[in-house]
Protein backbone atom coordinates (compact mmCIF):
# COMPACT_ATOMS: atom_id res chain seq x y z
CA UNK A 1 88.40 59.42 88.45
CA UNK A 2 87.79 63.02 88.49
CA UNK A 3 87.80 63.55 92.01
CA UNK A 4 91.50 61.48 91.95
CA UNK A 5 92.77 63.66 89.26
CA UNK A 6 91.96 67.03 91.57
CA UNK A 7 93.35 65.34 94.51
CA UNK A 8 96.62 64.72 92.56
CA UNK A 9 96.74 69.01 91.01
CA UNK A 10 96.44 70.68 94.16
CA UNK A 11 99.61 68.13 95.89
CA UNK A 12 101.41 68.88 92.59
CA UNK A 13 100.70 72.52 93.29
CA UNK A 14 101.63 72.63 96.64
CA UNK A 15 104.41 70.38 96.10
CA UNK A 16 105.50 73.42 93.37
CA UNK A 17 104.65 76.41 95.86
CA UNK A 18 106.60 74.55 98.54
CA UNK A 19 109.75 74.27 95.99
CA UNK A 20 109.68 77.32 95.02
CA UNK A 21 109.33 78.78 98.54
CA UNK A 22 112.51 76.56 99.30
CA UNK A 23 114.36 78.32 96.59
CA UNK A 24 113.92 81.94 96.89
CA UNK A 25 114.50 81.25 100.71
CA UNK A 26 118.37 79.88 99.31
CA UNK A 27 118.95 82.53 97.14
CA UNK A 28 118.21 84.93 99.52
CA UNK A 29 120.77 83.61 102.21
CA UNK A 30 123.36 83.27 99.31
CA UNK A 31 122.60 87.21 98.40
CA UNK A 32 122.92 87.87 101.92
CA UNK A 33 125.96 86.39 102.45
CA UNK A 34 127.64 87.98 98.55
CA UNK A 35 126.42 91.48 100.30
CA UNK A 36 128.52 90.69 103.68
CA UNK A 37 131.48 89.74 101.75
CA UNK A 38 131.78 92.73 99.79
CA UNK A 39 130.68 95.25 103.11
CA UNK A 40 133.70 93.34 104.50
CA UNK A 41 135.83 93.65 101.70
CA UNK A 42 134.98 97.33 101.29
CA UNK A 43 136.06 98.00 105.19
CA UNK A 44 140.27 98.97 103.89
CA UNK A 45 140.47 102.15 102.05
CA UNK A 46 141.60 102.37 98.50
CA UNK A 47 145.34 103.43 98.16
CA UNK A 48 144.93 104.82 94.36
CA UNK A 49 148.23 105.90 92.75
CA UNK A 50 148.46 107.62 89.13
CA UNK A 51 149.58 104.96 87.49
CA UNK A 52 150.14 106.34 83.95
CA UNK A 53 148.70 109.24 81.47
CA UNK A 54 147.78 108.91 78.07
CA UNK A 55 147.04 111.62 75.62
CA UNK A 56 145.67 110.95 72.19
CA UNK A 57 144.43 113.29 69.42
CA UNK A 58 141.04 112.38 67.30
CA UNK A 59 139.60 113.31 63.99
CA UNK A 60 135.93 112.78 65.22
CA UNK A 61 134.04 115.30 62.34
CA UNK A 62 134.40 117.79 59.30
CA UNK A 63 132.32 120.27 58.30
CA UNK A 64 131.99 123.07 55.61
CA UNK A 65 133.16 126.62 56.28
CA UNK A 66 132.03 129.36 53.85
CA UNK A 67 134.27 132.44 53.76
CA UNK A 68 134.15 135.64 51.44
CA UNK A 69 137.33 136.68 50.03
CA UNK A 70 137.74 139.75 47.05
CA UNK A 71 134.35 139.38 46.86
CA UNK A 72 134.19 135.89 45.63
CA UNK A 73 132.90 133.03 47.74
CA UNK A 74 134.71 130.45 49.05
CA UNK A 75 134.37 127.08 50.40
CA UNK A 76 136.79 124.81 53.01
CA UNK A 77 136.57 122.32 55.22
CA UNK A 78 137.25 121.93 58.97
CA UNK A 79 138.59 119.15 60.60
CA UNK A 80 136.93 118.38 64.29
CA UNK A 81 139.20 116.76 66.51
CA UNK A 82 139.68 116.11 70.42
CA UNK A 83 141.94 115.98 72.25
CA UNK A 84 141.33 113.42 74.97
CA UNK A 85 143.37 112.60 78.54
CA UNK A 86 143.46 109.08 80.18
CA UNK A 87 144.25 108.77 83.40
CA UNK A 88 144.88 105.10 84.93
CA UNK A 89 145.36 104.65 88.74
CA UNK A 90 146.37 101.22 90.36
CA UNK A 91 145.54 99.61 94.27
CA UNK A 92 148.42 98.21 95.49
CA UNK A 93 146.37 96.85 98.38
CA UNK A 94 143.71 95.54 96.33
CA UNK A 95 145.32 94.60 92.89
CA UNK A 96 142.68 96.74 91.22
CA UNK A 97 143.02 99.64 88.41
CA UNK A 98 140.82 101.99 87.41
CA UNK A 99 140.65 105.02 85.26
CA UNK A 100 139.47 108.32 84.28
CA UNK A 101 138.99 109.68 80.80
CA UNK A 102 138.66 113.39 80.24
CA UNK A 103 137.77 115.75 76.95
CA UNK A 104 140.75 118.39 77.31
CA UNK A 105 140.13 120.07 73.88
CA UNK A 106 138.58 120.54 70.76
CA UNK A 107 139.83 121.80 68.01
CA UNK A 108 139.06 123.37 64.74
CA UNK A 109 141.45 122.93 61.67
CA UNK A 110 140.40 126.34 60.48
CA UNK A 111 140.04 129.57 62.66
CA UNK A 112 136.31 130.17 62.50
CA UNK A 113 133.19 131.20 64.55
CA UNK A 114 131.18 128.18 65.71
């Protein structure tokens, strides 16, 4: 009974070794053949064209500013905001988009030293 049972674990294991063998030998053709699509699909240039521009201000922070004014102290505070550029461009060979955001500014409600 013993020697039946060991017979039966080391088919069942090579049965499993020869699955799994058989797998990562199809997933590796089907990787092969994702990575030749796209080297093929990558072969036309881009044809990127500014599509639009979008500028938006944004309160991101505050902070205190202490001043000294007639000899009395004085507290205010300073709004942070940026200022911040996105750029979208569009493929017309393609159909794809993509875009660019940029910081352009930052600004300081009150003039002080940083």
């Amino acid at each position: 009974m013993m020697n039946g049972l060991m017979k039966m674990r080391k088919r069942m294991m090579a049965m499993s070794l020869l699955y799994a063998f058989f797998v990562t030998m199809q997933l590796t053709e089907s990787e092969a053949a994702v990575m030749d699509k796209d080297i093929q699909g990558t072969a036309v240039e881009h044809n990127w064209v500014e599509y639009s521009t979008d500028i938006k201000e944004m309160e991101v922070d505050t902070h205190d500013i202490t001043y000294w004014k007639n000899l009395m102290r004085y507290t205010r505070t300073c709004t942070i905001s940026h200022v911040i550029r996105t750029v979208v461009y569009y493929c017309d060979i393609h159909d794809h988009t993509k875009s660019e955001t940029f910081l352009d500014d930052v600004i300081h409600s009150e003039k002080h030293s940083h």
